[in-house]
C-alpha atoms as a PDB file:
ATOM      1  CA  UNK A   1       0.000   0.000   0.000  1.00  0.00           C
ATOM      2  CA  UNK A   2       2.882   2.255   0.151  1.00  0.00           C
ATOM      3  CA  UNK A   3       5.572   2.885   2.813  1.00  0.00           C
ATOM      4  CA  UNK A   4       5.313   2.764   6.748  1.00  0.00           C
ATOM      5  CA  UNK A   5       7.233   4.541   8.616  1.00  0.00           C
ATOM      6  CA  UNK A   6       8.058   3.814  12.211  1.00  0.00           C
ATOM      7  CA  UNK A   7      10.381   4.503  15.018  1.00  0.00           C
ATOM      8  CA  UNK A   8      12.641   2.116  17.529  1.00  0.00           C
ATOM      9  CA  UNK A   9      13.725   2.048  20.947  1.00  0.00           C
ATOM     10  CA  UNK A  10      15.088  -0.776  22.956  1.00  0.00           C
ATOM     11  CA  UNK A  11      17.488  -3.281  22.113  1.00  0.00           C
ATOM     12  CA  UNK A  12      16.916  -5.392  18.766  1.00  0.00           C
ATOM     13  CA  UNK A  13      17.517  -9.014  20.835  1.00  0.00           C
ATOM     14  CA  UNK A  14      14.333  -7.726  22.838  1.00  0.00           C
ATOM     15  CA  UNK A  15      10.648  -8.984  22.755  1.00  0.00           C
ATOM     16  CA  UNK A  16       9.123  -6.611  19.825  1.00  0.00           C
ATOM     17  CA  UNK A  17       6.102  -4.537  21.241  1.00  0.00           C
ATOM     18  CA  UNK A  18       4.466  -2.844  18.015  1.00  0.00           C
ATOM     19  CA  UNK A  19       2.179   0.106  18.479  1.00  0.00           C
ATOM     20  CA  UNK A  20      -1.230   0.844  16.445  1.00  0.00           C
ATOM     21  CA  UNK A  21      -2.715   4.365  17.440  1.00  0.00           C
ATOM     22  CA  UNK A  22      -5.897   6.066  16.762  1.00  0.00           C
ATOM     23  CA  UNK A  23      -7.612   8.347  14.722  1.00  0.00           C
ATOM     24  CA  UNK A  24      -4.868  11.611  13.385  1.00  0.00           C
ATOM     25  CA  UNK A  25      -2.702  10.390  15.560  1.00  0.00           C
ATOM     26  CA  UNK A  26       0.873  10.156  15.130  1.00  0.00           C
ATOM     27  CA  UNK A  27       3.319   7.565  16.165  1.00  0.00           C
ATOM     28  CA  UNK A  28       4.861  10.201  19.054  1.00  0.00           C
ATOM     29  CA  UNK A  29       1.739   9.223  21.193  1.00  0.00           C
ATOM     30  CA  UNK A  30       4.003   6.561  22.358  1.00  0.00           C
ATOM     31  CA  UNK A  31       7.433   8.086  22.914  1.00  0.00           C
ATOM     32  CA  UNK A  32       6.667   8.307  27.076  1.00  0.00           C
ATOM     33  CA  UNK A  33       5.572   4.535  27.225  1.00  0.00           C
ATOM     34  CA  UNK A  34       8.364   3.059  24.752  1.00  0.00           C
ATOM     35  CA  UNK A  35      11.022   4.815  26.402  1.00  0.00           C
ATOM     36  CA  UNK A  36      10.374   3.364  29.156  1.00  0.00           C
ATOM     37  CA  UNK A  37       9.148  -0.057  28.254  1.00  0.00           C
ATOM     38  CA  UNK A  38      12.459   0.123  26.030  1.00  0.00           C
ATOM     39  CA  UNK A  39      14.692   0.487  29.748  1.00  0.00           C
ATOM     40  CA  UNK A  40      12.286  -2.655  30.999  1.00  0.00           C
ATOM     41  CA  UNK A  41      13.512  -5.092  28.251  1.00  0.00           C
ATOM     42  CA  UNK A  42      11.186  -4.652  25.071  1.00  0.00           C
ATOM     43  CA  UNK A  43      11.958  -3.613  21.929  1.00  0.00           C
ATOM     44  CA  UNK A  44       9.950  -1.153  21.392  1.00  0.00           C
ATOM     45  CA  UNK A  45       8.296   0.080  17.331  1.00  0.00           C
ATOM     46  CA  UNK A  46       6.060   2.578  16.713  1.00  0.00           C
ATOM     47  CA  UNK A  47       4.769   2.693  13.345  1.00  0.00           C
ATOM     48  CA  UNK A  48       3.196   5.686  11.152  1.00  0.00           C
ATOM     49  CA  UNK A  49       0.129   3.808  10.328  1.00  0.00           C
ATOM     50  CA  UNK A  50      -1.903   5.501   7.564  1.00  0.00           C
ATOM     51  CA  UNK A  51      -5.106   6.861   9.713  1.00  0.00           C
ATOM     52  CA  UNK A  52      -3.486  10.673   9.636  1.00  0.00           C
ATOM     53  CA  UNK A  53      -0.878  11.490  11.528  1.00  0.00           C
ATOM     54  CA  UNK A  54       1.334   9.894   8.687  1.00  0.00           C
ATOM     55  CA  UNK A  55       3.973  11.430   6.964  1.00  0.00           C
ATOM     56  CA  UNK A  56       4.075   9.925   3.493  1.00  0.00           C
ATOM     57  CA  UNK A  57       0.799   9.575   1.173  1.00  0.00           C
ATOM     58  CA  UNK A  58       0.021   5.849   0.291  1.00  0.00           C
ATOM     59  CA  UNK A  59      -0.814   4.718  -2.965  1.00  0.00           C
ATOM     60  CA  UNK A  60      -4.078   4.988  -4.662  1.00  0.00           C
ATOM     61  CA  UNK A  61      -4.302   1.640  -4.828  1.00  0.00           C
ATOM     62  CA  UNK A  62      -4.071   1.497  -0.808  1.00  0.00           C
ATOM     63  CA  UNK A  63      -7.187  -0.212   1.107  1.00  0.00           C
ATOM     64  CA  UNK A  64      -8.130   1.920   3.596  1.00  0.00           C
ATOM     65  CA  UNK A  65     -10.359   0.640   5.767  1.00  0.00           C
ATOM     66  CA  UNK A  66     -10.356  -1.056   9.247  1.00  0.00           C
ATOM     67  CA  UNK A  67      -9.204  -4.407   7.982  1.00  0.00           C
ATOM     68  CA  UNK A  68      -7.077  -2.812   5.235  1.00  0.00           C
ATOM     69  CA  UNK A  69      -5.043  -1.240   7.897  1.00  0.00           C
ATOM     70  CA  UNK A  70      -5.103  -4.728  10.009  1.00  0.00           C
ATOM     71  CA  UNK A  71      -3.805  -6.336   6.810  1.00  0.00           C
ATOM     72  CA  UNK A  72      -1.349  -3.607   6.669  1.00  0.00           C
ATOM     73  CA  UNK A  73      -0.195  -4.273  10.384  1.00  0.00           C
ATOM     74  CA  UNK A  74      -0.048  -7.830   9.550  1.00  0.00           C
ATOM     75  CA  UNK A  75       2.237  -7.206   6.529  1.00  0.00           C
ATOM     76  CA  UNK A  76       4.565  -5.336   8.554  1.00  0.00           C
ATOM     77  CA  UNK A  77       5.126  -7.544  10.834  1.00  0.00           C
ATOM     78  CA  UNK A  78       5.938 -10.151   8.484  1.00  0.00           C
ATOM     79  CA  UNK A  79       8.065  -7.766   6.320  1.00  0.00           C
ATOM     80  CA  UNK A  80      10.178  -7.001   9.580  1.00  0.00           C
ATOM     81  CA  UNK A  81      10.177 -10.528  10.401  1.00  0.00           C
ATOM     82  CA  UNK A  82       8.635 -10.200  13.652  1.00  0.00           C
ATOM     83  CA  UNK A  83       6.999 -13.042  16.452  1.00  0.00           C
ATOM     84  CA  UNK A  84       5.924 -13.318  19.214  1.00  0.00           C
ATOM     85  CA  UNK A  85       5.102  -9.504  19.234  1.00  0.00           C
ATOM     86  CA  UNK A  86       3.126  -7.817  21.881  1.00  0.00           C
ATOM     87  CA  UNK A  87       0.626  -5.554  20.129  1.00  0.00           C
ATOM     88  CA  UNK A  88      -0.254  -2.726  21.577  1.00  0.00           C
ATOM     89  CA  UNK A  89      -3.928  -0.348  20.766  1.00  0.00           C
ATOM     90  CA  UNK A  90      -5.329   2.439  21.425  1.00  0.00           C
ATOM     91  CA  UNK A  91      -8.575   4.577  20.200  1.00  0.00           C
ATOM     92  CA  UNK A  92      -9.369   3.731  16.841  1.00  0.00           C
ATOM     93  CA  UNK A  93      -6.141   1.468  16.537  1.00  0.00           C
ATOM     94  CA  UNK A  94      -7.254  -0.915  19.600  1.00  0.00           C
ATOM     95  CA  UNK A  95     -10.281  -1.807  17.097  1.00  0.00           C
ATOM     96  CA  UNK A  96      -7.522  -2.177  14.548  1.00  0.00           C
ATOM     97  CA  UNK A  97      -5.544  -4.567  16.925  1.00  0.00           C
ATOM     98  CA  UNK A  98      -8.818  -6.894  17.878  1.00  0.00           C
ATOM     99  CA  UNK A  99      -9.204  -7.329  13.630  1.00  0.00           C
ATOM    100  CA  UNK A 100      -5.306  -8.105  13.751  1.00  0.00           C
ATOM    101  CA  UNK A 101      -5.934 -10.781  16.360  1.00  0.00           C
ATOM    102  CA  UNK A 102      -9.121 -12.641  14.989  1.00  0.00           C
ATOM    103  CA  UNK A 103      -7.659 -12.298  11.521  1.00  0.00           C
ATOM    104  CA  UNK A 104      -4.014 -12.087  11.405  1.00  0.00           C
ATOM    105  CA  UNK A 105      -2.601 -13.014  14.571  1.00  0.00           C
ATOM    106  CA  UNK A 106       0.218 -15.756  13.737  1.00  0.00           C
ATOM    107  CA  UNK A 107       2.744 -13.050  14.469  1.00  0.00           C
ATOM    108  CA  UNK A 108       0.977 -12.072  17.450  1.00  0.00           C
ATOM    109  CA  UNK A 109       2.446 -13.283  21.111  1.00  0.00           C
ATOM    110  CA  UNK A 110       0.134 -11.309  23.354  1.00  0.00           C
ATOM    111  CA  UNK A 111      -2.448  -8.295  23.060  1.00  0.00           C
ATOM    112  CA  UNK A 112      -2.661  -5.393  25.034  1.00  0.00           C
ATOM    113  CA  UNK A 113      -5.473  -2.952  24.484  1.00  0.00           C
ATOM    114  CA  UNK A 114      -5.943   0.182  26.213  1.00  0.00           C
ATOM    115  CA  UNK A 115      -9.004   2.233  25.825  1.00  0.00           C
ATOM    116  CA  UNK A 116     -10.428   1.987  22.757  1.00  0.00           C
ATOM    117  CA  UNK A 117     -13.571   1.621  20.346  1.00  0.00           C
ATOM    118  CA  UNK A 118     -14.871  -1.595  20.680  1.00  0.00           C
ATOM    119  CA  UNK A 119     -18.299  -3.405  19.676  1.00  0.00           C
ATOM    120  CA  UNK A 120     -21.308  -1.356  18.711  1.00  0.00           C
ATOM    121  CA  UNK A 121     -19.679   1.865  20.140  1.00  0.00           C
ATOM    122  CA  UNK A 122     -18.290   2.600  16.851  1.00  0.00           C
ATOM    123  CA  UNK A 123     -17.584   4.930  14.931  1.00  0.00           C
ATOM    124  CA  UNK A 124     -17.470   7.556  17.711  1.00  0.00           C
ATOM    125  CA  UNK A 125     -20.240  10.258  17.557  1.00  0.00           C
ATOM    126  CA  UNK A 126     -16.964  12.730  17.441  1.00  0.00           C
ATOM    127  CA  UNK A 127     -16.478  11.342  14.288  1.00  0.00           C
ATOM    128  CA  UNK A 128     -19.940  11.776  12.746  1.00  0.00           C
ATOM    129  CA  UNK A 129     -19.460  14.824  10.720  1.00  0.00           C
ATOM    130  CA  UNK A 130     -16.257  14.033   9.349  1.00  0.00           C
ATOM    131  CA  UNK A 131     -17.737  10.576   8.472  1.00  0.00           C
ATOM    132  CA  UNK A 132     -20.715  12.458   6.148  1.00  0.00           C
ATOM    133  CA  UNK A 133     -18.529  15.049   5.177  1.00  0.00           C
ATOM    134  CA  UNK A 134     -16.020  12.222   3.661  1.00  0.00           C
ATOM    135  CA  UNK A 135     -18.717  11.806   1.227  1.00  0.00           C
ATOM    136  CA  UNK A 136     -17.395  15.243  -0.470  1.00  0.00           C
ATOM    137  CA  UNK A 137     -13.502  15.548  -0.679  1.00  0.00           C
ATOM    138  CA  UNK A 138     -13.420  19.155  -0.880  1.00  0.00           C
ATOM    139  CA  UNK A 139     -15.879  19.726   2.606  1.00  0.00           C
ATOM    140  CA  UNK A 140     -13.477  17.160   4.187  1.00  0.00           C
ATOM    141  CA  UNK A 141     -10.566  19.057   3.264  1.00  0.00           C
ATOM    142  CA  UNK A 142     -11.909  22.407   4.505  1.00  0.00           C
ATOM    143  CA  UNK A 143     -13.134  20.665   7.554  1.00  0.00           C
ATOM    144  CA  UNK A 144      -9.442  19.909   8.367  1.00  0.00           C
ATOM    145  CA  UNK A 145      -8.523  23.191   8.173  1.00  0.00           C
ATOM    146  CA  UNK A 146      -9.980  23.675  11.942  1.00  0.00           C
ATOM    147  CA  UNK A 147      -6.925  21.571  12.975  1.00  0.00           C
ATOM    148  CA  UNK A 148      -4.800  24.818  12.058  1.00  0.00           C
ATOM    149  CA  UNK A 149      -5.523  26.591  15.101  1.00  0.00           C
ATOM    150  CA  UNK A 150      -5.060  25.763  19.050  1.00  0.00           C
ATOM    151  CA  UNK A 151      -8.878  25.974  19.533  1.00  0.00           C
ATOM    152  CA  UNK A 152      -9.795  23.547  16.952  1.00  0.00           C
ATOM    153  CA  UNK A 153      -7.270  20.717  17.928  1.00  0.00           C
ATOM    154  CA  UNK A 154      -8.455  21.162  21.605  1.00  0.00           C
ATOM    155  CA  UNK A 155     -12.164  20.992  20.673  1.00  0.00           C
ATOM    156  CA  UNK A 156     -11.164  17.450  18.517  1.00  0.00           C
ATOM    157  CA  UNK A 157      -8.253  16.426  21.106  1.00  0.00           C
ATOM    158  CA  UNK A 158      -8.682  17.779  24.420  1.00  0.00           C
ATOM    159  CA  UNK A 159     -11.019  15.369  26.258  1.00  0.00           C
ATOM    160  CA  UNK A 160      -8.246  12.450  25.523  1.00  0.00           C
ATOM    161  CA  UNK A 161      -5.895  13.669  28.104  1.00  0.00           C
ATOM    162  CA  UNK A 162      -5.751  15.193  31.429  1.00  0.00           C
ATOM    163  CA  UNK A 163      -2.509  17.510  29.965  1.00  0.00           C
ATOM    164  CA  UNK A 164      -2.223  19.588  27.427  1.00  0.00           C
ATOM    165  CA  UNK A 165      -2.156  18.021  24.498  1.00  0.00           C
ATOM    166  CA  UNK A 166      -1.217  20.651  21.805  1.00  0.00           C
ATOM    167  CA  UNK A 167       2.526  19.788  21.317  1.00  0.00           C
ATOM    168  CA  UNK A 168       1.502  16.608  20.181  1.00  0.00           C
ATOM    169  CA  UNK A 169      -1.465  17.394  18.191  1.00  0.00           C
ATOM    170  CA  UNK A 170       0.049  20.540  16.061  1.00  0.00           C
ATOM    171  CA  UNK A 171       3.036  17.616  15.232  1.00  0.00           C
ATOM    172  CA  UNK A 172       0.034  15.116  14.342  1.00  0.00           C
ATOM    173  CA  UNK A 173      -2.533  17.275  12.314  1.00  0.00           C
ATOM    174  CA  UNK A 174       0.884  19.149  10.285  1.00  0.00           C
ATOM    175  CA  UNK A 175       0.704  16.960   7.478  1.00  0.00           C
ATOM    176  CA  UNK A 176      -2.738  16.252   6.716  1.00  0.00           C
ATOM    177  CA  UNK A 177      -3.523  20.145   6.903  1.00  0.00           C
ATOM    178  CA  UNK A 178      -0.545  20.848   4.342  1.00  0.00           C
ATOM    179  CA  UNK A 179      -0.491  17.751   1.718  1.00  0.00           C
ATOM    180  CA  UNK A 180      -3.604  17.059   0.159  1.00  0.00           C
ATOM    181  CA  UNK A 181      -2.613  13.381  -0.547  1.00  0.00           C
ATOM    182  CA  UNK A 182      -2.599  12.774   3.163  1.00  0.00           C
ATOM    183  CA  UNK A 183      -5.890  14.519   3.403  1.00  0.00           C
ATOM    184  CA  UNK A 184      -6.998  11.986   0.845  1.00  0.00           C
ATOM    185  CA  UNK A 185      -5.863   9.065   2.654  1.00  0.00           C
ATOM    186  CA  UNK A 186      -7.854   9.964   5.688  1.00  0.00           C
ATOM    187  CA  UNK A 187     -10.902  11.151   3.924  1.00  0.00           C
ATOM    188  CA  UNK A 188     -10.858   7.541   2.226  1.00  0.00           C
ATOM    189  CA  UNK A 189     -10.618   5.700   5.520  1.00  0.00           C
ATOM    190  CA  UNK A 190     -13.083   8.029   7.341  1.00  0.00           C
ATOM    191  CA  UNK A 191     -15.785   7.598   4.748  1.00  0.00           C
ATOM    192  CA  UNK A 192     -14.810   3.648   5.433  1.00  0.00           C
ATOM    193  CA  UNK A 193     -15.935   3.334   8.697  1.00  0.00           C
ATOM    194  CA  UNK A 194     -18.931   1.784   9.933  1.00  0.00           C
ATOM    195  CA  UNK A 195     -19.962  -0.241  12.928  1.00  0.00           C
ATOM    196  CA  UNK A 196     -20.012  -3.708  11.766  1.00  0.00           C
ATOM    197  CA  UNK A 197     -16.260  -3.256  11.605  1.00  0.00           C
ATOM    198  CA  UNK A 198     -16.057  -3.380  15.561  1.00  0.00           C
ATOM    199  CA  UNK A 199     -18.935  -6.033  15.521  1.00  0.00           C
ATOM    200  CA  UNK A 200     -17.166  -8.318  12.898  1.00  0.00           C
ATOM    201  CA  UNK A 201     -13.548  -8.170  15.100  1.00  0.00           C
ATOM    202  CA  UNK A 202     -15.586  -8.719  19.172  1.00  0.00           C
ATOM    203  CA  UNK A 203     -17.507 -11.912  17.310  1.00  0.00           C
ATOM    204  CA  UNK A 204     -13.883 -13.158  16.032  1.00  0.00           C
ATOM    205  CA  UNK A 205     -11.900 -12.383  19.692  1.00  0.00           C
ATOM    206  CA  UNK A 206     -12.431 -15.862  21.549  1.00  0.00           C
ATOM    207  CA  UNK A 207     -10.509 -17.034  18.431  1.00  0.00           C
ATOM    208  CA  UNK A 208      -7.681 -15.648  19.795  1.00  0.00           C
ATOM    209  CA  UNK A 209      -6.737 -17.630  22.990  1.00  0.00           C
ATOM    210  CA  UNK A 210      -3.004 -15.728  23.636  1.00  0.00           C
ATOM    211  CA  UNK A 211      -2.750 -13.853  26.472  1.00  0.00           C
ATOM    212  CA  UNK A 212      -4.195 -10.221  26.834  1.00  0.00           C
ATOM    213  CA  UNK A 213      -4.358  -7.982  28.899  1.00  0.00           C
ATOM    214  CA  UNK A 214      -6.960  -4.897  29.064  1.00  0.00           C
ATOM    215  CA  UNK A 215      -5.393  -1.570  30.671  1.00  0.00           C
ATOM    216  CA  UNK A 216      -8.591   0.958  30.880  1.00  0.00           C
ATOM    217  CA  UNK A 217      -8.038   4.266  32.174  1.00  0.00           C
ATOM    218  CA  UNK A 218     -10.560   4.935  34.585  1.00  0.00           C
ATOM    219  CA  UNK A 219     -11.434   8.927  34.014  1.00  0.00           C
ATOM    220  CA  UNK A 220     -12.398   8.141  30.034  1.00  0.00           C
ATOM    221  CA  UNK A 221     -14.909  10.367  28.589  1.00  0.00           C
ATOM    222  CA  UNK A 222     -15.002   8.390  25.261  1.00  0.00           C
ATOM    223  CA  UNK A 223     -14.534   4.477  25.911  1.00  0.00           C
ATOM    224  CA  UNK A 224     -16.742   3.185  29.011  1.00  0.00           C
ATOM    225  CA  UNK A 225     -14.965   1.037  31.539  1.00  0.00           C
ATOM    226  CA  UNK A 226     -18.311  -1.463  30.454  1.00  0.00           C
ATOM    227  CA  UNK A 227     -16.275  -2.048  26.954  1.00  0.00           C
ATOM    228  CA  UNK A 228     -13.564  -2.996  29.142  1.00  0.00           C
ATOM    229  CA  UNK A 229     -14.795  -5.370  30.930  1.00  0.00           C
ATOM    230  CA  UNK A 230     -16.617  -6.924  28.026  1.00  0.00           C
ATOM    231  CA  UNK A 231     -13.607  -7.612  25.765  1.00  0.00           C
ATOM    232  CA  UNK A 232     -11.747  -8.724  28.822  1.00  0.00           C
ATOM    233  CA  UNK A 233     -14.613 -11.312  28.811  1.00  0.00           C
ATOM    234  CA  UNK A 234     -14.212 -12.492  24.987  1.00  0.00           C
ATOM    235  CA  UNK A 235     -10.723 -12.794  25.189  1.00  0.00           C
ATOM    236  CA  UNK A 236     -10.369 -16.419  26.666  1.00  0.00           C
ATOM    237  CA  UNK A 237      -6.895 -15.515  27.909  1.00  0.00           C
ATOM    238  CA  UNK A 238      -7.162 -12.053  29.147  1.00  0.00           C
ATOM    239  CA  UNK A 239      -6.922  -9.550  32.616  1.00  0.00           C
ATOM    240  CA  UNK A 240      -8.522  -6.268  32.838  1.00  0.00           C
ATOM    241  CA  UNK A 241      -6.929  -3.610  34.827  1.00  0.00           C
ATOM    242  CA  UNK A 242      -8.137  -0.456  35.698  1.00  0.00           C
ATOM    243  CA  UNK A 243      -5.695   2.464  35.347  1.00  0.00           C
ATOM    244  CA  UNK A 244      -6.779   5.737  37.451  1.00  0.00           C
ATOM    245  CA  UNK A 245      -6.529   9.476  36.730  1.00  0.00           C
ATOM    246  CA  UNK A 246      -6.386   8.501  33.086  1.00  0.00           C
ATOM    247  CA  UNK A 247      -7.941   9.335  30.055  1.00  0.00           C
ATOM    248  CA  UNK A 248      -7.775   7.698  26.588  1.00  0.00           C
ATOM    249  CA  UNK A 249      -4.109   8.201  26.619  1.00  0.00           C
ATOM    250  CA  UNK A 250      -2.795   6.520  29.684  1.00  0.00           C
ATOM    251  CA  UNK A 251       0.319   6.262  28.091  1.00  0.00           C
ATOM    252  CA  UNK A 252       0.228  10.365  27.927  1.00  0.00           C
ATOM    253  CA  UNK A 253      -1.426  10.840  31.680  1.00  0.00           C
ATOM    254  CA  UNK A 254      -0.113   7.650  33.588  1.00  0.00           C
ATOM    255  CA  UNK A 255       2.980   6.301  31.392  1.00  0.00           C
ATOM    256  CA  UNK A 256       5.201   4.450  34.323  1.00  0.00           C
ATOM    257  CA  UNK A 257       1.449   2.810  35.507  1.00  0.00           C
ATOM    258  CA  UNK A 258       1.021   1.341  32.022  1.00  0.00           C
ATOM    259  CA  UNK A 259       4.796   0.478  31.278  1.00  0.00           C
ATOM    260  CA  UNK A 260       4.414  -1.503  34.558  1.00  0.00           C
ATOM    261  CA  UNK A 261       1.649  -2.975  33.746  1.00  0.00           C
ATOM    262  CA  UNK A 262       2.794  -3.894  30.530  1.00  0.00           C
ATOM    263  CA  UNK A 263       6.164  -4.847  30.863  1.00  0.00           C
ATOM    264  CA  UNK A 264       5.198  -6.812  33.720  1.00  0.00           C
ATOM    265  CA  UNK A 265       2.814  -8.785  31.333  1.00  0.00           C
ATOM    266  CA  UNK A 266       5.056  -9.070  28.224  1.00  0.00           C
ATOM    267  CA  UNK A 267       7.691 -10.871  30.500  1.00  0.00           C
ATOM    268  CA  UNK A 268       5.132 -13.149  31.924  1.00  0.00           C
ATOM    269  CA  UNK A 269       3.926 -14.105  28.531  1.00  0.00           C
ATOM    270  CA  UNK A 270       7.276 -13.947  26.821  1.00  0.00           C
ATOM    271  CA  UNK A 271       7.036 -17.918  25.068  1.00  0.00           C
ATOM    272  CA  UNK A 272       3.618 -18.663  23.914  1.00  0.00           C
ATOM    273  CA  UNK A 273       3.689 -21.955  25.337  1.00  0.00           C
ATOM    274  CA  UNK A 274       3.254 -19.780  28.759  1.00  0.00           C
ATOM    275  CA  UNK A 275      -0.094 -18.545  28.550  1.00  0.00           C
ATOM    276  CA  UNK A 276      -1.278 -19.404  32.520  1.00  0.00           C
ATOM    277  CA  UNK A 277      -3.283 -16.419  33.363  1.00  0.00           C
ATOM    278  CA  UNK A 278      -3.549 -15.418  37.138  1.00  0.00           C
ATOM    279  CA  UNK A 279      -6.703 -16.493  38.672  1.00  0.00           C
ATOM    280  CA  UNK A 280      -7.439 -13.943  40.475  1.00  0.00           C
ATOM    281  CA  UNK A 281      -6.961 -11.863  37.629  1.00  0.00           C
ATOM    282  CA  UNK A 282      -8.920 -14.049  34.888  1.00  0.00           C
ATOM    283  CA  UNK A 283     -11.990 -12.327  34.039  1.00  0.00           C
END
């Protein structure tokens, strides 16, 4: 579909933990977390993934969709040669990550999703205009053009975070305000989305019998704690934790909680023949 790109940190002997963030996003979402998840032993790789924060316009002939990016996740891994890899979602790219795991999860060790769309909750009412407004290139663009000032990015970003966000999201919404091609690519996957996309990857989860674990801030205003606990139920394999005074981005608002949390996990699951999941713990 055209080139990914993606940043390191951690040693390249280490247990690969791959990244999939959400909607505009860019890959820097993750800097707190994989630096230190990186000094805990994983090898940490944060791709661009084409849903807007990108840098580099795919091809035309790109499938942009939900499982088009899943595909595309899956190809990467196999193009970097990658197993046993702890996958890692968030937002819109935790929905990616449960299509990656029903559908493409050879490559796949162990799941970790943080707060994120899930089941009929999809695609989020924030969303809703750009959705019908993908329908018309040229009222998507100009919709975009909001992201230009402070105001706008806090009115689509602000409620994700208990900080201030706008360091990040002036970085994230640079591109796709600028280049036209990387407007494209997200007007194409907005118009995409639909809800059976979220319903199609719950009904496919007990497929995927690998450990997970299910790190839900507490303070989200987007993804209820319910959601939480109901993928933590269709996961055979999985733990929910409940990460407070967070928001969507835990990794932003609580980063050593969740690098705990995770790295803690990805070294108890490190073989996949070791897939005992505390009882206590076992929802």
């Amino acid at each position: 579909g055209g080139a990914i790109h993606y940043a390191v940190a951690g040693r390249s002997d280490a247990r690969p933990g791959v990244f999939v963030r959400g909607y505009a996003m860019g890959g820097s979402l993750w800097r707190p977390l994989s630096e230190r998840l990186a000094r805990q032993g994983l090898r940490c790789i944060a791709p661009t993934w084409p849903l807007g924060g990108h840098t580099e316009a795919m091809r035309p002939t790109a499938t942009l969709t939900m499982r088009g990016v899943a595909a595309m996740v899956d190809e990467f891994l196999t193009a970097l040669d990658l197993d046993d890899v702890v996958l890692v979602g968030n937002d819109t790219g935790g929905a990616i990550t449960q299509i990656v795991a029903g559908e493409f999860g050879d490559r796949v060790g162990a799941l970790v999703l943080t707060s994120c769309d899930a089941f009929e909750h999809f695609p989020p009412p924030i969303l809703t205009p750009l959705i019908a407004a993908a329908k018309v290139p040229p009222l998507f663009r100009a919709g975009l053009k909001t992201m230009r000032t402070k105001i706008g990015r806090r009115r689509a970003y602000g409620a994700l975070s208990h900080g201030d966000l706008d360091h990040l999201t002036s970085e994230w919404t640079r591109n796709v305000v600028r280049d036209s091609d990387i407007a494209e690519d997200l007007c194409r996957f907005t118009g995409s989305l639909q809800r059976q996309d979220t319903l199609d990857a719950a009904a496919r989860l007990p497929q995927f019998t690998k450990p997970a674990l299910i790190a839900w801030s507490a303070d989200d205003l987007f993804f209820p704690l319910d959601d939480g606990r109901r993928l933590a139920h269709a996961l055979p394999n999985a733990r929910l934790e409940v990460i407070e005074n967070a928001r969507t981005f835990s990794m932003i608002d609580q980063p050593d909680v969740l690098a705990g949390l995770i790295a803690d996990f990805a070294t108890g699951t490190k073989s996949v023949a070791r897939t005992r999941t505390a009882k206590a713990d076992r929802c």
